[in-house]
Protein backbone atom coordinates (compact mmCIF):
# COMPACT_ATOMS: atom_id res chain seq x y z
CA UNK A 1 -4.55 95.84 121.71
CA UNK A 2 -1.44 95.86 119.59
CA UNK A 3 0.50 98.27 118.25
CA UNK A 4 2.65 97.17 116.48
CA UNK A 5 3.23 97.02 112.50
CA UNK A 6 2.73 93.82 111.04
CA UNK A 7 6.16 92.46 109.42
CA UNK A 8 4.70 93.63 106.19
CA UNK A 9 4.22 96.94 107.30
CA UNK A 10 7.46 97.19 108.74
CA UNK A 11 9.57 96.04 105.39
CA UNK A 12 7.11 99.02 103.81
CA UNK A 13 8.35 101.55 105.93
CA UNK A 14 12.43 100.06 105.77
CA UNK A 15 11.98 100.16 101.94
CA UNK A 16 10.77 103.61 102.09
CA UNK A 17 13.26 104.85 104.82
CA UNK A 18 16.08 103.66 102.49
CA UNK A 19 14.66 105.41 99.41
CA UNK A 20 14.05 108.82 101.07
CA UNK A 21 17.33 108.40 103.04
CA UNK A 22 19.77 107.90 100.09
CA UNK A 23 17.53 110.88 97.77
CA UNK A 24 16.31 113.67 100.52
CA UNK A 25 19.54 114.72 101.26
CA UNK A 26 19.78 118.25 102.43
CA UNK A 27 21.10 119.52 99.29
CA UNK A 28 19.06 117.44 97.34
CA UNK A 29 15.95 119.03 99.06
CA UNK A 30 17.07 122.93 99.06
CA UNK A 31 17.38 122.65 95.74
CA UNK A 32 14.30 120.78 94.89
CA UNK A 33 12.35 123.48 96.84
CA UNK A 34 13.88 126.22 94.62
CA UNK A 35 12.82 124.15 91.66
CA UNK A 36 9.32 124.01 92.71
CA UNK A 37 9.01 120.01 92.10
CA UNK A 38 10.98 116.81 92.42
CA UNK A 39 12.95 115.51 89.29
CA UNK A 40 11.26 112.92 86.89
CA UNK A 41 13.89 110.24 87.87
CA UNK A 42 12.81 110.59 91.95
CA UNK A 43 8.60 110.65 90.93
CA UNK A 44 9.44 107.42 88.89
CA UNK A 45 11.35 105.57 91.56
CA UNK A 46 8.68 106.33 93.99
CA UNK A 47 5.87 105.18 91.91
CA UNK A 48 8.15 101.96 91.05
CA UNK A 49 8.84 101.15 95.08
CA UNK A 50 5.27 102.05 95.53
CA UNK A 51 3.61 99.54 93.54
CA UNK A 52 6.61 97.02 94.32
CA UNK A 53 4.53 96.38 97.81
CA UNK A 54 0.61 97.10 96.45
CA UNK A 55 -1.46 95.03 96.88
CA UNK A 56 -2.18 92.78 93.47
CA UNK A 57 -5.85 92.17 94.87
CA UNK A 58 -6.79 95.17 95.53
CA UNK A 59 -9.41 97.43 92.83
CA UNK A 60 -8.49 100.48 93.99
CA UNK A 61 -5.73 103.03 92.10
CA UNK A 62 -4.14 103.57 94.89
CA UNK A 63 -3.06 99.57 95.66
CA UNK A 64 -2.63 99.83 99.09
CA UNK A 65 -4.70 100.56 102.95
CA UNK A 66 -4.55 104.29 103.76
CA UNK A 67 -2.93 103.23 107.13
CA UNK A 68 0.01 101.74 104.59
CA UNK A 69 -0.21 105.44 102.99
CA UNK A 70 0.16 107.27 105.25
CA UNK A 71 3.08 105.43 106.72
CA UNK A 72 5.00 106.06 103.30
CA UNK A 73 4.25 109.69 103.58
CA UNK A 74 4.87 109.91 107.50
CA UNK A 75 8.54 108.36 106.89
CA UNK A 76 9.19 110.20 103.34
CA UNK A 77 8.22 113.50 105.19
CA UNK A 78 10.45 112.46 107.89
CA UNK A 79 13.73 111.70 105.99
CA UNK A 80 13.09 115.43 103.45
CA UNK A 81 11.95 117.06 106.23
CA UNK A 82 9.37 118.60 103.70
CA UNK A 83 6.16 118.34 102.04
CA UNK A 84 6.25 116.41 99.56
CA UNK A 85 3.97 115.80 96.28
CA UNK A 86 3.18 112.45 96.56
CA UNK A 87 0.67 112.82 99.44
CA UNK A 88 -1.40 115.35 96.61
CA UNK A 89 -1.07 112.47 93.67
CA UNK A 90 -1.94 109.48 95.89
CA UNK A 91 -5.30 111.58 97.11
CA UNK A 92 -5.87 112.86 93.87
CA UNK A 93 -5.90 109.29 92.24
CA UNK A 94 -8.08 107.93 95.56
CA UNK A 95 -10.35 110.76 95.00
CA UNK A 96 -10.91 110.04 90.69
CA UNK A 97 -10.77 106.75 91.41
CA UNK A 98 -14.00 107.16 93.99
CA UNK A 99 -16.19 109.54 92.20
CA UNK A 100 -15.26 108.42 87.88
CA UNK A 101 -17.14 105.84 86.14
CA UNK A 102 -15.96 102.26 85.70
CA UNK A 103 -12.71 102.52 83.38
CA UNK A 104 -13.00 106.33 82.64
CA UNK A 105 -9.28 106.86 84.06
CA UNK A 106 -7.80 103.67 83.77
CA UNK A 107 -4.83 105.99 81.21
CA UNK A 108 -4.05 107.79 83.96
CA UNK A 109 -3.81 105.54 86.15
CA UNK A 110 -1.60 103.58 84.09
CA UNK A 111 0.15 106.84 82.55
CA UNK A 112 1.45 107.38 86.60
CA UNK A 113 2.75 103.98 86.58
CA UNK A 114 4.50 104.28 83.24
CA UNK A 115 6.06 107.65 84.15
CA UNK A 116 6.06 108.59 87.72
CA UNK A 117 3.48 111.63 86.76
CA UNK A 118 0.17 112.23 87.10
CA UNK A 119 -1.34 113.68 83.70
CA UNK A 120 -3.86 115.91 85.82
CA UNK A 121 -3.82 118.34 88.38
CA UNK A 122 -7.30 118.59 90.69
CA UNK A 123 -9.09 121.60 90.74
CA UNK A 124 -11.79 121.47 93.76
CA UNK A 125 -11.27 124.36 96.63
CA UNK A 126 -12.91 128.36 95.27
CA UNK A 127 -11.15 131.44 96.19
CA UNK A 128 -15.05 132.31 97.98
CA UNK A 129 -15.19 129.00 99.42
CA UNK A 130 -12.23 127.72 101.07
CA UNK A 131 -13.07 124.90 103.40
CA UNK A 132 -17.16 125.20 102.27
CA UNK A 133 -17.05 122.92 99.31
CA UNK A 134 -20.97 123.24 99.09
CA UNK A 135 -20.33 126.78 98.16
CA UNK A 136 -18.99 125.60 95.20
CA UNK A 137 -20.09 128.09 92.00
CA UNK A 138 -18.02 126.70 89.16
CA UNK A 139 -20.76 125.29 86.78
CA UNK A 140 -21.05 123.67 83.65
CA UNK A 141 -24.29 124.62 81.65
CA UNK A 142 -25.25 123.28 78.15
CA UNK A 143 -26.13 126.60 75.71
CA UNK A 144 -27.17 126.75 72.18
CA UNK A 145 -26.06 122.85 71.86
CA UNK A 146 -22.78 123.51 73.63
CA UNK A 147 -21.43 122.41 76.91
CA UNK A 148 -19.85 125.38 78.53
CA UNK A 149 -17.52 125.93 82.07
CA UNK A 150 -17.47 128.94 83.71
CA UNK A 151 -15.90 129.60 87.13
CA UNK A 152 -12.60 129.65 89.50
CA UNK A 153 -10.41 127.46 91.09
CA UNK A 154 -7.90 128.22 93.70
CA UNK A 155 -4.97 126.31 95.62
CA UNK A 156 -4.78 123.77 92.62
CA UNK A 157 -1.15 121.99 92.99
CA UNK A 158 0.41 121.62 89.32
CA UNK A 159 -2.26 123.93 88.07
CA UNK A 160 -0.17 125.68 85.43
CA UNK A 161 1.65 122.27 84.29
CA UNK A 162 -0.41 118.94 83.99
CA UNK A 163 -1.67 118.57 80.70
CA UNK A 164 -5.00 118.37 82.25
CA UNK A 165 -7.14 119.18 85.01
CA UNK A 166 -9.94 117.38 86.94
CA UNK A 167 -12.55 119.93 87.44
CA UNK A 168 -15.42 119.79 90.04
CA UNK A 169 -18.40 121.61 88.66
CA UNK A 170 -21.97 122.06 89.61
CA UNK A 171 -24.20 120.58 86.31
CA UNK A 172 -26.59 123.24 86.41
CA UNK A 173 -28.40 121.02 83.96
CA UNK A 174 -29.21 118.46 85.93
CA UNK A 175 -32.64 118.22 88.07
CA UNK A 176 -32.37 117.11 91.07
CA UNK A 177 -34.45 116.59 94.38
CA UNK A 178 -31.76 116.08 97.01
CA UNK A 179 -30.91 119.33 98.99
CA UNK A 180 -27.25 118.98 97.09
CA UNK A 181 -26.96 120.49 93.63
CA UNK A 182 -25.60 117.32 90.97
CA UNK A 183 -22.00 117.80 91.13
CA UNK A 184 -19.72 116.23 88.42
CA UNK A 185 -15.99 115.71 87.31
CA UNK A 186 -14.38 117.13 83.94
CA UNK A 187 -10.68 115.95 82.54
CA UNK A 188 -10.96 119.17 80.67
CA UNK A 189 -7.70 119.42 78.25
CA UNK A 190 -5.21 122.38 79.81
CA UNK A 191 -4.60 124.19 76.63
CA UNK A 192 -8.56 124.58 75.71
CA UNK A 193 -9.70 128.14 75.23
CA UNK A 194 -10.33 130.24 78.11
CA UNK A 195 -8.67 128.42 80.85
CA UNK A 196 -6.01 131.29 82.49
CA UNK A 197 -3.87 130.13 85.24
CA UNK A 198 -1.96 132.32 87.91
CA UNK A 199 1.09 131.48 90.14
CA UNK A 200 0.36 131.46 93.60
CA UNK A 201 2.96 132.68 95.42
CA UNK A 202 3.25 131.38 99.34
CA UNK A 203 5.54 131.02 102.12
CA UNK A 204 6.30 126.95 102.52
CA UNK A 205 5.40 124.21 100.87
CA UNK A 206 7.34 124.94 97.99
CA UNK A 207 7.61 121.50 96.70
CA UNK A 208 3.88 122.01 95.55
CA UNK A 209 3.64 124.80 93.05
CA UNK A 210 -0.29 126.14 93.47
CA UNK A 211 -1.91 128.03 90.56
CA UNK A 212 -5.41 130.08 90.46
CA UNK A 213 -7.23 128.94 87.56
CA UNK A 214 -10.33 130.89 85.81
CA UNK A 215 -12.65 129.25 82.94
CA UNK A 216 -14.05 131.67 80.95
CA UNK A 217 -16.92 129.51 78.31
CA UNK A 218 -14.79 126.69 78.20
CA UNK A 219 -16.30 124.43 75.74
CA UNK A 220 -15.94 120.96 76.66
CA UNK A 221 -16.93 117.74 75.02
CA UNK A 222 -19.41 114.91 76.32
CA UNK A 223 -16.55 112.82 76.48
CA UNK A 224 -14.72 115.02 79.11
CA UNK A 225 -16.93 114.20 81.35
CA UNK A 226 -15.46 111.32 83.63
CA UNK A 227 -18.25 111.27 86.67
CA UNK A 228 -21.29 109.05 87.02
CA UNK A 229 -24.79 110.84 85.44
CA UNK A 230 -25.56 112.84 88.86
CA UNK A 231 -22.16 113.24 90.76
CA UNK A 232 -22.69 113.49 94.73
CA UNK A 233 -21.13 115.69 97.11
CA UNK A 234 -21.58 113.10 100.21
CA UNK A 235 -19.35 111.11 98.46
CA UNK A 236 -16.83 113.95 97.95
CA UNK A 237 -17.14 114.99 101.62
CA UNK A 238 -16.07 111.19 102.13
CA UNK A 239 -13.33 111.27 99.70
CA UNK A 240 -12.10 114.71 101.20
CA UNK A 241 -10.60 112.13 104.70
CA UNK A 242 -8.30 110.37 102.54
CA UNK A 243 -6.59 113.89 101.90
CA UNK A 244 -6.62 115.03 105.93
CA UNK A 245 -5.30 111.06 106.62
CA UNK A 246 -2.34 112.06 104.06
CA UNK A 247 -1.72 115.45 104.87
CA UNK A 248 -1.57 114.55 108.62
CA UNK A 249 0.43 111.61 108.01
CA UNK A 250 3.14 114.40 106.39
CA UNK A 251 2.40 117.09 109.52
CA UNK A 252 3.39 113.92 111.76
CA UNK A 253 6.74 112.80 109.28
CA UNK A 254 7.65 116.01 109.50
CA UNK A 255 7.39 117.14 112.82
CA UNK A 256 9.39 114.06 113.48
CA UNK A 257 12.13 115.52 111.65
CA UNK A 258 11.78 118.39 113.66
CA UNK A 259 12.48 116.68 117.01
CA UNK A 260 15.44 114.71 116.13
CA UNK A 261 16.88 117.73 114.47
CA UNK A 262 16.75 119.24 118.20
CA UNK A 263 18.05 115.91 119.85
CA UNK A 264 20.59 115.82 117.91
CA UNK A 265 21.79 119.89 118.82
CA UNK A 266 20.66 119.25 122.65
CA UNK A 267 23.58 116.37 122.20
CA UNK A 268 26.24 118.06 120.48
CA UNK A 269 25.99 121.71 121.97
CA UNK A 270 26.87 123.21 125.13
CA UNK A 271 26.63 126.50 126.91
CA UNK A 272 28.66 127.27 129.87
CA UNK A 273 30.41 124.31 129.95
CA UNK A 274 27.29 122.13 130.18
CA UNK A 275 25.54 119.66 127.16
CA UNK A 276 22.58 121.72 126.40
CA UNK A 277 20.28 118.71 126.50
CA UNK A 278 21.28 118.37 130.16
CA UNK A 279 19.46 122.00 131.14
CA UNK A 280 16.23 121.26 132.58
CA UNK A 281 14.09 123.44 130.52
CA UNK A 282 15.42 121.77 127.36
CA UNK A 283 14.55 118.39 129.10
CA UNK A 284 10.79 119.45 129.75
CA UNK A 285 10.88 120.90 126.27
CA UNK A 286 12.19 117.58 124.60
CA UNK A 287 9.85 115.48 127.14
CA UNK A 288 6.82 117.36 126.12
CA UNK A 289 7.66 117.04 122.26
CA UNK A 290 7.94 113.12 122.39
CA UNK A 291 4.62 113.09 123.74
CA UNK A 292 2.43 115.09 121.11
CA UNK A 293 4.65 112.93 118.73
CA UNK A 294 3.40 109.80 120.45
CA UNK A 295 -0.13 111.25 120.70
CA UNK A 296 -0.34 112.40 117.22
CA UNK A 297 1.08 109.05 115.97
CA UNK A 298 -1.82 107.31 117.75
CA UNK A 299 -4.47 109.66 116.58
CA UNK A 300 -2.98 109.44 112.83
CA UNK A 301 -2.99 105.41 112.80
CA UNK A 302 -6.60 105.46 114.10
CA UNK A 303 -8.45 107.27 112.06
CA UNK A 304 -6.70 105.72 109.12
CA UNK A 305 -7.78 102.64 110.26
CA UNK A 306 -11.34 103.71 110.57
CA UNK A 307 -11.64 105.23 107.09
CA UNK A 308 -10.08 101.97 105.93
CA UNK A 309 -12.33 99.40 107.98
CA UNK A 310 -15.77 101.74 107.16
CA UNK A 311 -16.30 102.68 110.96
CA UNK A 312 -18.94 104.03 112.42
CA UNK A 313 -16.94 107.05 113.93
CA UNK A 314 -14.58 107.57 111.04
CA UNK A 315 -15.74 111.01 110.49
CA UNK A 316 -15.35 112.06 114.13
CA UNK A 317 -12.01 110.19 114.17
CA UNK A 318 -10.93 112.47 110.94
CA UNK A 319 -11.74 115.61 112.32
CA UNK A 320 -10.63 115.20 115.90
CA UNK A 321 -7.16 113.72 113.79
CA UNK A 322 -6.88 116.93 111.27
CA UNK A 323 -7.86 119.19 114.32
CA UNK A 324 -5.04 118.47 116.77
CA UNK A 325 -2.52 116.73 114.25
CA UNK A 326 -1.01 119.81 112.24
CA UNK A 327 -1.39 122.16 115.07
CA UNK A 328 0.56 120.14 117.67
CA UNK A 329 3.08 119.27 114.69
CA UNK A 330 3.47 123.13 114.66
CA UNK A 331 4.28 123.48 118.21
CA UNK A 332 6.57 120.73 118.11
CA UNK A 333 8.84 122.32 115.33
CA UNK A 334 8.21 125.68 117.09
CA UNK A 335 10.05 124.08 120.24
CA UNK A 336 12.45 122.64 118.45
CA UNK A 337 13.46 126.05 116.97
CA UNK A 338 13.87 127.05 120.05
CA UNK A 339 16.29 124.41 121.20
CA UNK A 340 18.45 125.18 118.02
CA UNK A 341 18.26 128.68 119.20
CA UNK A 342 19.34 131.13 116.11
CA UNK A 343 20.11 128.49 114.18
CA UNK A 344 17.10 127.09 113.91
CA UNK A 345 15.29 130.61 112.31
CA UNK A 346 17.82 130.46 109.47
CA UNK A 347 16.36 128.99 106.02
CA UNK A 348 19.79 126.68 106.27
CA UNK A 349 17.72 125.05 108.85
CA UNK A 350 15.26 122.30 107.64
CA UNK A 351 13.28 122.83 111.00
CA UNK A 352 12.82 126.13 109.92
CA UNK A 353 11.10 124.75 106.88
CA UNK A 354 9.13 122.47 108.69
CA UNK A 355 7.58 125.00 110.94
CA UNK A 356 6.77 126.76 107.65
CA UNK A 357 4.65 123.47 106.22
CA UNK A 358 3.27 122.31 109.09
CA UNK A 359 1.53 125.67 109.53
CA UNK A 360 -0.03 125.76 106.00
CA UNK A 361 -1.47 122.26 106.62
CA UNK A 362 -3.55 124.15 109.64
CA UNK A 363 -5.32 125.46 106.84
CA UNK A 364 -5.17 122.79 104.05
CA UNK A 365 -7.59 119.91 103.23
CA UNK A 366 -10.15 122.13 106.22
CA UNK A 367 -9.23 124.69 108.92
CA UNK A 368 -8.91 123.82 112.32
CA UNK A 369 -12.18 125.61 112.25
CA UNK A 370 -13.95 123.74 110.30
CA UNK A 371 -12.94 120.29 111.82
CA UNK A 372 -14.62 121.75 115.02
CA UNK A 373 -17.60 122.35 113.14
CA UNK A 374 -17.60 119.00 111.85
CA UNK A 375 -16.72 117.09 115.18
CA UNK A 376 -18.66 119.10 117.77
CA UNK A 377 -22.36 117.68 116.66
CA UNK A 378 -20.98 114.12 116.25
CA UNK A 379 -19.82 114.37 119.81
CA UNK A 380 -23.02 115.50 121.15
CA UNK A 381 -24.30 113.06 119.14
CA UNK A 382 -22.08 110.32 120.46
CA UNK A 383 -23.22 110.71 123.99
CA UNK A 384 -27.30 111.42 123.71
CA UNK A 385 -27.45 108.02 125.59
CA UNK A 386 -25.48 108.78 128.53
């Protein structure tokens, strides 16, 4: 089996590394995490090195594999040491892509190109939901004549800024037999009446500014709507591994970051006399680190690959990935905090801020929980003939 990138891949991933090594400098990055986003010029010059390498065959939005994805995002993540909002746009633009009709967001599409920003924010997750998507209670219902939206949305990233958000909504109009409710999309218009959004104030990941919205009888057009007749949730649930490859992909980058952070003390500090990267316990440490990296690296490639070839055990692969992935990328910047000693729980320490990330991804896109929940009948399945 081989391992290796293909020379294409590998120019990817050099054009990338050069990009996020010349703009994620530390500065750059402290600040950018005060600011809440990245400045226009660095979204543009991503989108423009993005498509530079898509692929000009491909029909999908996105324009290249997930595997190439979520190598951008792995190295990006590396070089800021952050999270970063391009994992959120690529996923939301797989996810419209997927679930729109034919043509119904070709503008925004071609507005992300053009600018570097996506003109929508995604609005799926429920503050009494979480991770349980079918408990989804934001409807749409048509009264006197008149289409109306009613519900809550939590954890939406650019919430109180895009100009518009994709809303998933239960059409409680719509018969159906299957034992999901008809789910569709909305591109409902940010400044219609009765749309309130809240700041949602958290402890990392401060690249990605979250709202809480509320729709209170939003009236929305036919026109808004941007899914096929009857919306389905299997497809969502299919759509929702793209997101876990991407968000993984940044828990790896990151923890990454992490590690050479501490390589790079265990080299250049001593205590009593002696290169702290020479003490045995540090050795173990830095041993043990290299291998989750390796392991998660392996995990992360393979279930991208399996979303992107259609396999049979892509959803096992994508749970077993989002279940170990961000926890191990936790421990890794945990031990790496440790190496740096005090340093290393100071916020002038990116490693600090990794820690920080990697934890909320634990909980983003699914709980570790939940991927259990997910994996443990596919497993049984997996071996009823043995």
């Amino acid at each position: 089996m081989d391992f290796n990138l293909s020379s294409e891949q590998k120019k990817l991933v050099a054009s990338f590394r050069a990009f996020g090594t010349e703009v994620f400098t530390p500065d750059h990055v402290s600040q950018w995490c005060k600011d809440q986003g990245l400045p226009d010029d660095v979204m543009k010059r991503f989108v423009d090195t993005y498509y530079k390498f898509a692929d000009k065959e491909s029909t999908s939005a996105a324009g290249h594999s997930l595997l190439d994805q979520a190598l951008i995002i792995e190295e990006l993540s590396r070089c800021a040491g952050a999270t970063l909002p391009f994992q959120n746009d690529l996923f939301n633009l797989q996810i419209v892509d997927a679930l729109s009709e034919a043509g119904n967001v070709d503008s925004a599409v071609a507005d992300y190109r053009e600018t570097g920003r996506l003109m929508f924010a995604l609005a799926i997750s429920e503050p009494d939901g979480g991770s349980d998507v079918m408990s989804m209670k934001t409807s749409t219902r048509t009264l006197d004549g008149k289409i109306v939206l009613n519900g809550r949305k939590s954890y939406v990233n650019n919430g109180e800024y895009a100009p518009y958000i994709v809303v998933a909504a239960i059409d409680a109009d719509a018969q159906t037999d299957d034992s999901y409710p008809a789910l569709a999309l909305w591109l409902v218009p940010r400044n219609l009446k009765g749309i309130a959004a809240v700041p949602i104030d958290k402890i990392g990941q401060d690249m990605l500014p979250f709202a809480s919205l509320s729709f209170q009888d939003v009236e929305l057009k036919p026109e808004y709507r941007i899914s096929a007749e009857h919306g389905d949730f299997r497809r969502l649930f299919q759509m929702l591994e793209y997101g876990r490859v991407l968000l993984c992909a940044s828990s790896l980058g990151m923890a990454q970051a992490a590690m050479e952070d501490a390589c790079a003390h265990a080299r250049s500090r001593k205590a009593f006399g002696v290169q702290v990267g020479r003490f045995q316990q540090i050795e173990t440490m830095l041993t043990d680190m290299e291998l989750r990296l390796t392991n998660m690296r392996s995990i992360l490639y393979r279930a991208a690959w399996a979303v992107d070839k259609g396999d049979s055990e892509r959803r096992l692969a994508v749970a077993l990935m989002k279940r170990y992935i961000p926890e191990t990328s936790v421990e890794v910047a945990s031990d790496a905090m440790q190496i740096l000693g005090g340093l290393g729980y100071t916020e002038s320490s990116r490693t600090c801020r990794v820690w920080r990330d990697c934890r909320g991804n634990q909980i983003a896109e699914g709980t570790d929980q939940i991927m259990v929940y997910i994996a443990a009948p596919l497993i049984v399945e997996k071996y009823r003939d043995f």
